[in-house]
Every structure is written in structure tokens, then in C-alpha cells.
C-alpha atoms as a PDB file:
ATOM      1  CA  UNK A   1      -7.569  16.255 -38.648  1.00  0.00           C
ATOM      2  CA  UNK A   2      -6.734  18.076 -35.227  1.00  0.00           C
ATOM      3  CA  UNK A   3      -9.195  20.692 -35.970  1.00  0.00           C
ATOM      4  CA  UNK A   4     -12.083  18.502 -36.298  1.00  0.00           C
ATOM      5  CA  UNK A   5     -11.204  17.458 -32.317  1.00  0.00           C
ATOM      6  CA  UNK A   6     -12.589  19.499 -29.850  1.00  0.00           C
ATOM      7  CA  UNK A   7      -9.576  19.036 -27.125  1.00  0.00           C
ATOM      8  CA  UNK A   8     -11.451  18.593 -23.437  1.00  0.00           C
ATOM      9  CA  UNK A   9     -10.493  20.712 -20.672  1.00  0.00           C
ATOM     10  CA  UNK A  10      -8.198  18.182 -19.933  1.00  0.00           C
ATOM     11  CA  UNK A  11      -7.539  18.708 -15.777  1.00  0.00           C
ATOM     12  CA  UNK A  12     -11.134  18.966 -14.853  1.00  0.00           C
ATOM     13  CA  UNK A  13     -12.215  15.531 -16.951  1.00  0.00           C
ATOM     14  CA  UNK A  14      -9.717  13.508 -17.093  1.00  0.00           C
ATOM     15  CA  UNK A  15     -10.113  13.441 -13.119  1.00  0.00           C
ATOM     16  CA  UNK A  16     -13.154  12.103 -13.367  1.00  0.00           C
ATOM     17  CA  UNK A  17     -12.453   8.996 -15.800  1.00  0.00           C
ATOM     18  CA  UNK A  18     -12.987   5.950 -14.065  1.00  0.00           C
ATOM     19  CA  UNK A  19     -10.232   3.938 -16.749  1.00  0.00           C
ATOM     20  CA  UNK A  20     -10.350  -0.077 -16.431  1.00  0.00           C
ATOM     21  CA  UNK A  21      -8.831  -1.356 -19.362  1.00  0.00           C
ATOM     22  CA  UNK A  22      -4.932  -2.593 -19.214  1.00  0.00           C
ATOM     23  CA  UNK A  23      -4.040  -2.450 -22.501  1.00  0.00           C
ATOM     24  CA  UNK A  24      -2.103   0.317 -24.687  1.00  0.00           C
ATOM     25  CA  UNK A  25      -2.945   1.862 -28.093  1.00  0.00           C
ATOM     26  CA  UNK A  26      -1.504   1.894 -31.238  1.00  0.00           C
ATOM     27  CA  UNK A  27      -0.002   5.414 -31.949  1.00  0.00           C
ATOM     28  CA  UNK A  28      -2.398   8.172 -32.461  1.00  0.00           C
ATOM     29  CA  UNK A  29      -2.769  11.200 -35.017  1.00  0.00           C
ATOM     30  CA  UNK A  30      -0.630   8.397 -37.500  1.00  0.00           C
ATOM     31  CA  UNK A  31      -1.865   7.069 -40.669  1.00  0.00           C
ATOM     32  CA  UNK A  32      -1.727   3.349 -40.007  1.00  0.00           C
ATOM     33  CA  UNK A  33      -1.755   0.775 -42.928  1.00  0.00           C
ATOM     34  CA  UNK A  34      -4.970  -0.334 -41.976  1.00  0.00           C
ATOM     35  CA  UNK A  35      -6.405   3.097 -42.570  1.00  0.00           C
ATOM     36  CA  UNK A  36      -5.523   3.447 -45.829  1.00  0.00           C
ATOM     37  CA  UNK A  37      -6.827  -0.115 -46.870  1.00  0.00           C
ATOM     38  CA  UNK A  38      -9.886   0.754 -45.527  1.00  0.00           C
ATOM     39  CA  UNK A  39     -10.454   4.030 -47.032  1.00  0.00           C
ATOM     40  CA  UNK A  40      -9.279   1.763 -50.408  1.00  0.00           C
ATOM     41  CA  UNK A  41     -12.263  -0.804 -49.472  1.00  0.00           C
ATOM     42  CA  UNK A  42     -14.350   2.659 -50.351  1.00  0.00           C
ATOM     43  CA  UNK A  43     -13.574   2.678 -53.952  1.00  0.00           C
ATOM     44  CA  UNK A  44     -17.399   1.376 -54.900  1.00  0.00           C
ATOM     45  CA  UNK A  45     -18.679   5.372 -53.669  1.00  0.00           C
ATOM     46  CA  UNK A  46     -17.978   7.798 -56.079  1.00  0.00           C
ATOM     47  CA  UNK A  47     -14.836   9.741 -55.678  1.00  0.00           C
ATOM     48  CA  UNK A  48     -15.438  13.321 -54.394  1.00  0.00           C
ATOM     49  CA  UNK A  49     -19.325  12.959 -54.057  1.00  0.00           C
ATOM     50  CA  UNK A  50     -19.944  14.424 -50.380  1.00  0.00           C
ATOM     51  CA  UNK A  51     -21.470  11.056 -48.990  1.00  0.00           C
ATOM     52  CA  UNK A  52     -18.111   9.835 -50.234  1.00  0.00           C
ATOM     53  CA  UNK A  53     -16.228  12.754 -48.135  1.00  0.00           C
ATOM     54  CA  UNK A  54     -18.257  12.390 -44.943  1.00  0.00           C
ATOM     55  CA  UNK A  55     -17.730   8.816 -44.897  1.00  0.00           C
ATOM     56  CA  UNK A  56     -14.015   8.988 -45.174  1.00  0.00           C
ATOM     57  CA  UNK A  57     -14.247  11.655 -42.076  1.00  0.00           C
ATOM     58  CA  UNK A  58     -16.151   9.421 -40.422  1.00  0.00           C
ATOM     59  CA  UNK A  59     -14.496   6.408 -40.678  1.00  0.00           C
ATOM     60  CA  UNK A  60     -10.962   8.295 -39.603  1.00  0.00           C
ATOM     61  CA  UNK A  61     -12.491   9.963 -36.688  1.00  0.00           C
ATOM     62  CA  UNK A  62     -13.558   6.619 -34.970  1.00  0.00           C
ATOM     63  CA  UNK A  63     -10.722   5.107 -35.577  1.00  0.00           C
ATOM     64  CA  UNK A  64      -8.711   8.424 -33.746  1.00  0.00           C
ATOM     65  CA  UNK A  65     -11.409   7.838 -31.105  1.00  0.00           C
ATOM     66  CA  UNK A  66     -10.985   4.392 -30.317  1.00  0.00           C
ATOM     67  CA  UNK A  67      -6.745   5.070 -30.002  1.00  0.00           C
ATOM     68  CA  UNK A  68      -7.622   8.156 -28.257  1.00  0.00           C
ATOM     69  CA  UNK A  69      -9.657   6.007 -25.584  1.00  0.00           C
ATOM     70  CA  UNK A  70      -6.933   3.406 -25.631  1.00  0.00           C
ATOM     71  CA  UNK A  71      -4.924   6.222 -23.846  1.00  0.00           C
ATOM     72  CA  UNK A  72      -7.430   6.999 -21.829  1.00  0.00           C
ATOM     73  CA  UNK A  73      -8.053   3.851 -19.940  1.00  0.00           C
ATOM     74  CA  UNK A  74      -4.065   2.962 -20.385  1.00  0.00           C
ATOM     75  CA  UNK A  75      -2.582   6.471 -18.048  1.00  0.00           C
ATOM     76  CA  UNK A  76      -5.794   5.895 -15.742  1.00  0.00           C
ATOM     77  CA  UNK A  77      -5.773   2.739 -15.418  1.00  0.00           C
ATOM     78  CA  UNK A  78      -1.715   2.118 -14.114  1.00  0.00           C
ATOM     79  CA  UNK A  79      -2.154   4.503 -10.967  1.00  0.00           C
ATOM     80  CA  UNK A  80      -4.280   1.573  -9.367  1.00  0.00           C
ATOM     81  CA  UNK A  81      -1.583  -0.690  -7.230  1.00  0.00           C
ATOM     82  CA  UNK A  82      -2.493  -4.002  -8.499  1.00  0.00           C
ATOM     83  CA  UNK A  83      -2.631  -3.337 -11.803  1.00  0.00           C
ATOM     84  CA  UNK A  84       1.133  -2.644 -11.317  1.00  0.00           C
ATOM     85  CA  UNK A  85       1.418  -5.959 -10.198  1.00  0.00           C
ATOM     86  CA  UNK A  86       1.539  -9.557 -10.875  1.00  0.00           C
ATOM     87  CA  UNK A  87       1.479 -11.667  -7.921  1.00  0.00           C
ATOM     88  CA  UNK A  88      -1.802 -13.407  -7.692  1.00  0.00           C
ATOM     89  CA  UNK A  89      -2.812 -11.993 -10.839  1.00  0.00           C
ATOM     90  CA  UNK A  90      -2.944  -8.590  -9.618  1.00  0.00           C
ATOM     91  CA  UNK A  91      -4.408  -9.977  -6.527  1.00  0.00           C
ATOM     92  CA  UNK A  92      -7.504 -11.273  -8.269  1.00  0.00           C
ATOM     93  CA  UNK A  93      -6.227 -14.486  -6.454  1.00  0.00           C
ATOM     94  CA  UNK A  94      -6.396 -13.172  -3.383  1.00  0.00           C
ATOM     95  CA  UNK A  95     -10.371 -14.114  -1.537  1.00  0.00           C
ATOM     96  CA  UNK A  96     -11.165 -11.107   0.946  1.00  0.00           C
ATOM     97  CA  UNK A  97     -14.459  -9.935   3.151  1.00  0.00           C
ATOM     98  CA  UNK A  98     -15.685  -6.310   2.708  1.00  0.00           C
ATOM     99  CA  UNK A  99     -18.455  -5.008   4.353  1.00  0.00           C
ATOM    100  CA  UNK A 100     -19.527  -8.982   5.045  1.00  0.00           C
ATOM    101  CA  UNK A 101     -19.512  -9.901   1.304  1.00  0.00           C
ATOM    102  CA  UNK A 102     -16.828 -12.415  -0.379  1.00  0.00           C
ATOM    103  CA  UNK A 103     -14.812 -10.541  -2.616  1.00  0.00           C
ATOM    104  CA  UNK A 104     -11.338 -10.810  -4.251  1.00  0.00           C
ATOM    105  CA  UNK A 105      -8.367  -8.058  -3.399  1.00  0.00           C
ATOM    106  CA  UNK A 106      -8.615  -6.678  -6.717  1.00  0.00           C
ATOM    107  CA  UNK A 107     -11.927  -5.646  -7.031  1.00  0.00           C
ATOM    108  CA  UNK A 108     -11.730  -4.148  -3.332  1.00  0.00           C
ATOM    109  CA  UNK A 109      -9.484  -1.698  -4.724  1.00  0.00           C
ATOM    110  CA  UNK A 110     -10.865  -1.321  -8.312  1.00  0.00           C
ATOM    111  CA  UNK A 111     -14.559  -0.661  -6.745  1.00  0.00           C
ATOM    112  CA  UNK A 112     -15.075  -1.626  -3.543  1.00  0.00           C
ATOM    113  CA  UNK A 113     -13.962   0.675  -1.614  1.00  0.00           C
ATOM    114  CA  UNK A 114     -14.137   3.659  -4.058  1.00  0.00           C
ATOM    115  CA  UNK A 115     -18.215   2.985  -3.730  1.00  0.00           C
ATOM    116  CA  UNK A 116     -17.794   3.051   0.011  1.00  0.00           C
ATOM    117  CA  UNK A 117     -15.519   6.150   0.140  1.00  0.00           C
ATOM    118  CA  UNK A 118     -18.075   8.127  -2.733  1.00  0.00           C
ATOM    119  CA  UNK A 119     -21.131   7.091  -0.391  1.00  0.00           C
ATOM    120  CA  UNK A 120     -19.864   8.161   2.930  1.00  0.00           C
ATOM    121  CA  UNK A 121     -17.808  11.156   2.053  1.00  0.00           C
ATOM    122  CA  UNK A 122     -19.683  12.566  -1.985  1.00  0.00           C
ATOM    123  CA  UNK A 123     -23.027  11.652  -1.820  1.00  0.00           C
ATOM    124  CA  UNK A 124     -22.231   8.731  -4.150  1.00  0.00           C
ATOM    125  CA  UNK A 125     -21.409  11.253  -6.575  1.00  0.00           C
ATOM    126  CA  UNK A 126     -18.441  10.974  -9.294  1.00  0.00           C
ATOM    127  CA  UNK A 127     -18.691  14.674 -10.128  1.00  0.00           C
ATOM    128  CA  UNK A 128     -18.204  16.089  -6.307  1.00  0.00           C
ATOM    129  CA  UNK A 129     -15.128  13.334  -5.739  1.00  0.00           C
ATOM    130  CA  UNK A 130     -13.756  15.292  -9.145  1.00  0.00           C
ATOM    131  CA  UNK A 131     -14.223  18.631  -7.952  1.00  0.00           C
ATOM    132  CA  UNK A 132     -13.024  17.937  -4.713  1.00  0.00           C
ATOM    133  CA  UNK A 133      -9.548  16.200  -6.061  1.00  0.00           C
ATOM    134  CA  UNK A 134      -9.458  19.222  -8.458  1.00  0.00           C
ATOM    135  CA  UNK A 135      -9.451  21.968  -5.992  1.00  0.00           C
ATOM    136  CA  UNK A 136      -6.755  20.174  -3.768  1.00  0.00           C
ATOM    137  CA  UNK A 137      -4.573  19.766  -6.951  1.00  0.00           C
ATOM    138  CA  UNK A 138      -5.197  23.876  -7.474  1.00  0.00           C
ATOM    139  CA  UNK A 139      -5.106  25.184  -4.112  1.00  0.00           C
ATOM    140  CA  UNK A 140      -5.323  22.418  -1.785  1.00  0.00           C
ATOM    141  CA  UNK A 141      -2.973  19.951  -0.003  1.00  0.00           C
ATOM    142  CA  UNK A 142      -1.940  18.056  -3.669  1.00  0.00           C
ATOM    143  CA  UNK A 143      -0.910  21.669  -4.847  1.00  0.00           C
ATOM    144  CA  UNK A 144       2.705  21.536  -4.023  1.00  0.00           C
ATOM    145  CA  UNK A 145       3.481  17.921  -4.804  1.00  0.00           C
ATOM    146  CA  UNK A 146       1.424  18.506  -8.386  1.00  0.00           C
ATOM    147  CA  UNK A 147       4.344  18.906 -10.101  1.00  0.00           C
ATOM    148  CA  UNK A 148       6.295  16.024  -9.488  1.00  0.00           C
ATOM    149  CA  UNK A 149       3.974  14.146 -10.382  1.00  0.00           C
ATOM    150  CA  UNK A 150       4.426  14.663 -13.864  1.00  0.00           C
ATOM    151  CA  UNK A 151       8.218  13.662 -13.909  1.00  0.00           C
ATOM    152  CA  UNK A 152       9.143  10.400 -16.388  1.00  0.00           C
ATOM    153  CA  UNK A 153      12.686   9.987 -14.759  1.00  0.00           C
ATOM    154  CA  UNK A 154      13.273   7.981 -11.879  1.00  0.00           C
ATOM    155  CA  UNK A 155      15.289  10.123  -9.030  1.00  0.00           C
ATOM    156  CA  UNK A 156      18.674   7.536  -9.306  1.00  0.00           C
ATOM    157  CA  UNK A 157      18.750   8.033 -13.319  1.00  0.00           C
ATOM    158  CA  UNK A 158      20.943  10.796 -14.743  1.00  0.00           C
ATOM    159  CA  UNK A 159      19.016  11.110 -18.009  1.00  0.00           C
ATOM    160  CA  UNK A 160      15.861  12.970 -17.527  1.00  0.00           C
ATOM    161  CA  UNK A 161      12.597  12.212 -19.608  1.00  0.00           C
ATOM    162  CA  UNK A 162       9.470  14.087 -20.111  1.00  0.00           C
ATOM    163  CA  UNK A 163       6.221  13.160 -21.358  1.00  0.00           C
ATOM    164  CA  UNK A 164       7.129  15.370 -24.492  1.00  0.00           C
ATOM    165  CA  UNK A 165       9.477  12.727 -25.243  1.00  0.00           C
ATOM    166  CA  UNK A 166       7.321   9.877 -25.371  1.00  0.00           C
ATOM    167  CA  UNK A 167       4.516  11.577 -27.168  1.00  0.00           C
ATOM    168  CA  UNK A 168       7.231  12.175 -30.225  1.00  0.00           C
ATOM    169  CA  UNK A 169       8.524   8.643 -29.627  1.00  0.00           C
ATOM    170  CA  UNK A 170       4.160   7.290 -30.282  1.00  0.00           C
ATOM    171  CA  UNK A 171       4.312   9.843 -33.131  1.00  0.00           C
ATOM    172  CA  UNK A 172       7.593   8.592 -34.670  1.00  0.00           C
ATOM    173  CA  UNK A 173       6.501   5.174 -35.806  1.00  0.00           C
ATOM    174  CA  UNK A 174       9.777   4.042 -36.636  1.00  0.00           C
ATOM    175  CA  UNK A 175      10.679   4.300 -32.546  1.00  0.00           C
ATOM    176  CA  UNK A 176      10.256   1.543 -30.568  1.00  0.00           C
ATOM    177  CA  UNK A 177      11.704   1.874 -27.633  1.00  0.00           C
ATOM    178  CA  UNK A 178       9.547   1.615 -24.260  1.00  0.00           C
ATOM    179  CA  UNK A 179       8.014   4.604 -23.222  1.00  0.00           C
ATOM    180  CA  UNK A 180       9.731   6.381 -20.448  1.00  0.00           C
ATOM    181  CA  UNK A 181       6.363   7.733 -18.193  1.00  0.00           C
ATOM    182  CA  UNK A 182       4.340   4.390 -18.118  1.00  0.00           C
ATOM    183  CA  UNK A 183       7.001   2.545 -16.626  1.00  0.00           C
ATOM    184  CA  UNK A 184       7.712   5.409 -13.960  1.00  0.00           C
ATOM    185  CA  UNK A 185       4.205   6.031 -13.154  1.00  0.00           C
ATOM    186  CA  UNK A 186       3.503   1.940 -12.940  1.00  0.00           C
ATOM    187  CA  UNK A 187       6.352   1.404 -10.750  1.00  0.00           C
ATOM    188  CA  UNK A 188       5.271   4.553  -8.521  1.00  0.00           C
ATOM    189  CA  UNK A 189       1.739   2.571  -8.075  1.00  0.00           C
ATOM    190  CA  UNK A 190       3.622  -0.404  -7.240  1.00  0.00           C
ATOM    191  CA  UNK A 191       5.609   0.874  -4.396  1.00  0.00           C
ATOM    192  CA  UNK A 192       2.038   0.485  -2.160  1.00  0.00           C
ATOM    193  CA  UNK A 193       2.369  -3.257  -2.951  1.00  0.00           C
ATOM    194  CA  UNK A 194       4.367  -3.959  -0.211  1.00  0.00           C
ATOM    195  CA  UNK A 195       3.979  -1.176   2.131  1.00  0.00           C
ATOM    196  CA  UNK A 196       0.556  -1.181   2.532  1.00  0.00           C
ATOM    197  CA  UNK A 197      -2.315  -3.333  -0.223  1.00  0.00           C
ATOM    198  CA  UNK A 198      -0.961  -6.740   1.161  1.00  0.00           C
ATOM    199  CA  UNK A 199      -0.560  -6.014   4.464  1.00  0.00           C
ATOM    200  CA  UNK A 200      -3.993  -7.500   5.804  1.00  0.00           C
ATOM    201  CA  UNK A 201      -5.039 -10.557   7.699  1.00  0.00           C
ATOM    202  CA  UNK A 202      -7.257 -12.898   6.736  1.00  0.00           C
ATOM    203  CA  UNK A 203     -10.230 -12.531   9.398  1.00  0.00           C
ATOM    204  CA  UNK A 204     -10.304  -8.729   8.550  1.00  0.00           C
ATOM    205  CA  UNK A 205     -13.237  -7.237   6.989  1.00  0.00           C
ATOM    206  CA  UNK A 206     -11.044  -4.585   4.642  1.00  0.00           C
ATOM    207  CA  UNK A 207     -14.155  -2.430   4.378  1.00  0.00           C
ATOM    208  CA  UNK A 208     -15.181  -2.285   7.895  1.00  0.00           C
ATOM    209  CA  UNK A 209     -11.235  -1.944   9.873  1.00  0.00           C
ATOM    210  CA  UNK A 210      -8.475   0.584   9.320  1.00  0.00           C
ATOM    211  CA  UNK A 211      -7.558  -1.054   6.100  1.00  0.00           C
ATOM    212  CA  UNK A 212     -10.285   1.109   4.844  1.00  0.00           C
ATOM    213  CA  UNK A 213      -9.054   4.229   6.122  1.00  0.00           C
ATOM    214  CA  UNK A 214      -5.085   3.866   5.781  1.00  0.00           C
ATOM    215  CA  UNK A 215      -6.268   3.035   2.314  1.00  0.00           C
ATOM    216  CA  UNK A 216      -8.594   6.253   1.432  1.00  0.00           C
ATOM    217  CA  UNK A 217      -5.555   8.474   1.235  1.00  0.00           C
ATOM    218  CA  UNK A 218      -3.593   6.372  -1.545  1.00  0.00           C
ATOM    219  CA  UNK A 219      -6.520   5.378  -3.552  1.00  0.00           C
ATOM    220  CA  UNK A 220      -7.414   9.559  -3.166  1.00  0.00           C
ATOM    221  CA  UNK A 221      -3.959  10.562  -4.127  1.00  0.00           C
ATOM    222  CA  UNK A 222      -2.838   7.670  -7.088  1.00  0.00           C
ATOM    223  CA  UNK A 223      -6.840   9.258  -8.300  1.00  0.00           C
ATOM    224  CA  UNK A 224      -5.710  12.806  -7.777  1.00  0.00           C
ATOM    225  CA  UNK A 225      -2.175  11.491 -10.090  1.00  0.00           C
ATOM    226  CA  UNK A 226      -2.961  10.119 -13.028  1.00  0.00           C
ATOM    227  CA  UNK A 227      -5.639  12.636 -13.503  1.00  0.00           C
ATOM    228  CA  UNK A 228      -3.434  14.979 -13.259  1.00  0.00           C
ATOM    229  CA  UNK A 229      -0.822  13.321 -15.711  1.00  0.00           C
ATOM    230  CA  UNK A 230      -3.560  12.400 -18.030  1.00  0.00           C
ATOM    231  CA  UNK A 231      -4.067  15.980 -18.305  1.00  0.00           C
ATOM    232  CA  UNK A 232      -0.482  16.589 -18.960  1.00  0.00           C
ATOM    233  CA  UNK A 233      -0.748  13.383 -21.339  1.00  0.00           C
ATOM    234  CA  UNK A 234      -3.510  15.094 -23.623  1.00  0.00           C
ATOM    235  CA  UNK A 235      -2.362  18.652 -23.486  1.00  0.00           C
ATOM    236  CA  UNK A 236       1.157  17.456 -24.808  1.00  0.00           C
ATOM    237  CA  UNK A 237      -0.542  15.572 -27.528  1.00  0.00           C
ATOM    238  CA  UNK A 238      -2.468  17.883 -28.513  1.00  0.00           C
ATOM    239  CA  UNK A 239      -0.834  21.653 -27.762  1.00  0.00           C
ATOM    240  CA  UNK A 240       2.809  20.300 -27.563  1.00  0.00           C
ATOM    241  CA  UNK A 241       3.566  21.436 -24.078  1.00  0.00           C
ATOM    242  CA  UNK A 242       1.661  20.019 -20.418  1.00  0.00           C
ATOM    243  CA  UNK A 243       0.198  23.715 -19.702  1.00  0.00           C
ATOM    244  CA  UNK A 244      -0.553  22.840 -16.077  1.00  0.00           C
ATOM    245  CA  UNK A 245       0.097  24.333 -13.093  1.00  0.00           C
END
């Protein structure tokens, strides 16, 4: 089944996935349960016939797709600050102005201000925001901290983890213990929380004062992060090792 995936070039796309959804996959490259009663529910096309063989392939390869994009949108999506957090719903609560239109906290930092950075500074344009966050991962200013980024152990715990462990823990069925990386990587996006996402008043315009620009370089660098260990994520799964600089 692997070699019927063609594996992306994982740095240089996975920077450019704009993830949304919260909510984490079942394990992936498994046979679940439900695959095998659905493949069963096939028994009406004649065994070995090549309709019967495609269908089979297809069937398993959207269901690998739709786990595949569950961890997609799950290592994206935690790098975002308030979706590390649940006071005021992830600040969804929370009523703000930007750029003179009502808003809510949430979607300031989900869209808002990501459409206002990509207009004034990439031509509105996904694909030169990637490039540049990929050249200051290779060469640029995110080069030397690249690495660290990638670490599943917080710095006061003895026992050190690796996103090689938690890809054999999703492909061991039988473990279910909490992933080690999520939980680092969520609590990493939290940290701005406090020091910085709620620190507004309420006649600001967030868009239009220096919330904007103290914000740019954490919503650049959490970016810059979990495409990077999304990379690392889908390399491991599917070569066994991060292969990243």
C-alpha cells in the first residue's frame, strides 16, 4: 500500500497548508475493523474480476487519504495560540475591531491578520509566504533554531521523546498512551497566551496598532514550525527517520 503513495516533498508543502481542523485521526497505514467490513460489504462483485480489484484499491486509498489529512490539519493546526487554549473558547468569545470591522480574537489570528500580512508583505500570495518561510528555515534567520523545533521532550523532563516514538505508538494499535509531540508542540503555542495574544485593550483596532506588528513575528515563526515538524511528521511516517536539516 505505501507504494501506491506518492510521498510529497514534505518541507516545501507542508509549509504551505493552511490546516483548520482540531481534531486527530485514527491511526494510519492500519487495517481498521471498519475496513475489512467494508471490503466484506463487496462480496456481490465477483472475486478477482479487475473492477473487483480496482474497487478494493480504491476504496482503501480514500480511506488512507482521509487519515492522512486528519494529520494534516491536526500538526498544522496546534501551532496557532488559541487553538492551544480554552479560555473563551479559544478566544472566539472574545469581540475585537480590525481594520474597522467587528470581529472575534480567534478569527483575527486564524485569518485576519494572515490576509493583512500576505497583502502588504506577498502580494496576497500563499506560494511567495511559503517560499519565503522556506528559505529562512534553509539558510535564513529560522536556520539555527530549525532543529529544536522538532524536539517532543519538554527541557525539565529526563526522558526524551522523538516523533519516531509516537509514529510507532499510532502504528501499534494496542498503545494508547498520549502522544508525546502534540502535547509539547500545543503547549509551546500556548506559551503566547499570556505573553502576548491577550494582551490588548479594548478600544484598539488589532489590525491597525502594534498588536499587528508584535504579532507578525509569532504568527511567521509558529507558521515557519509546524511546517517544519509536519515535514518531520510525514517523512517519519513514511521513510522512518525526519531527514531534515
Amino acid at each position: 500500500m505505501r507504494e501506491t503513495i506518492r510521498r510529497p516533498h514534505a518541507l516545501s508543502q507542508s509549509l504551505g497548508i493552511a490546516a483548520t481542523a482540531s481534531a486527530f485521526s485514527l491511526p494510519l497505514l492500519t487495517t481498521p475493523h471498519a475496513w475489512w467490513r467494508r471490503l466484506c460489504q463487496m462480496r456481490s462483485v465477483k472475486k478477482r474480476s479487475s473492477s473487483w480489484i480496482m474497487l478494493v484499491k480504491s476504496t482503501i486509498l480514500k480511506m488512507v487519504y482521509t487519515q492522512l489529512r486528519g494529520h494534516l490539519q491536526f500538526i498544522g493546526d496546534i501551532g496557532q495560540p488559541l487553538h492551544a487554549e480554552a479560555f473563551e473558547k479559544g478566544g472566539n468569545g472574545v469581540n475585537i475591531t480590525c481594520g474597522g470591522n467587528s470581529t472575534n480574537l480567534h478569527s483575527l489570528w486564524d485569518t485576519g491578520m494572515i490576509t493583512k500580512l500576505l497583502a502588504a508583505d506577498y502580494g496576497s500570495s500563499v506560494a511567495n509566504w511559503t517560499n519565503s518561510l522556506v528559505a529562512r528555515i534553509q539558510s535564513g534567520d529560522f536556520k539555527s533554531s530549525a532543529a529544536s523545533w522538532i524536539s517532543c521532550s519538554p527541557t525539565t523532563s529526563p526522558v526524551k521523546r522523538s516523533i519516531e516514538d509516537d509514529i510507532a505508538k499510532i502504528l501499534n494499535r494496542r498503545d494508547m498512551t498520549p502522544l508525546a509531540c502534540p502535547l509539547v508542540w500545543a503547549q509551546d503555542a500556548n506559551t503566547f497566551d499570556c505573553s502576548f495574544v491577550f494582551d490588548f485593550s479594548a478600544s484598539q483596532d488589532l489590525c491597525n496598532s502594534s498588536y499587528f506588528t508584535g504579532a507578525v513575528p509569532i504568527i511567521e515563526t509558529q507558521i515557519a514550525k509546524q511546517g517544519y515538524r509536519l515535514a518531520a511528521w510525514l517523512n517519519v511516517l513514511f521513510d522512518g527517520a525526519t531527514n531534515l536539516p
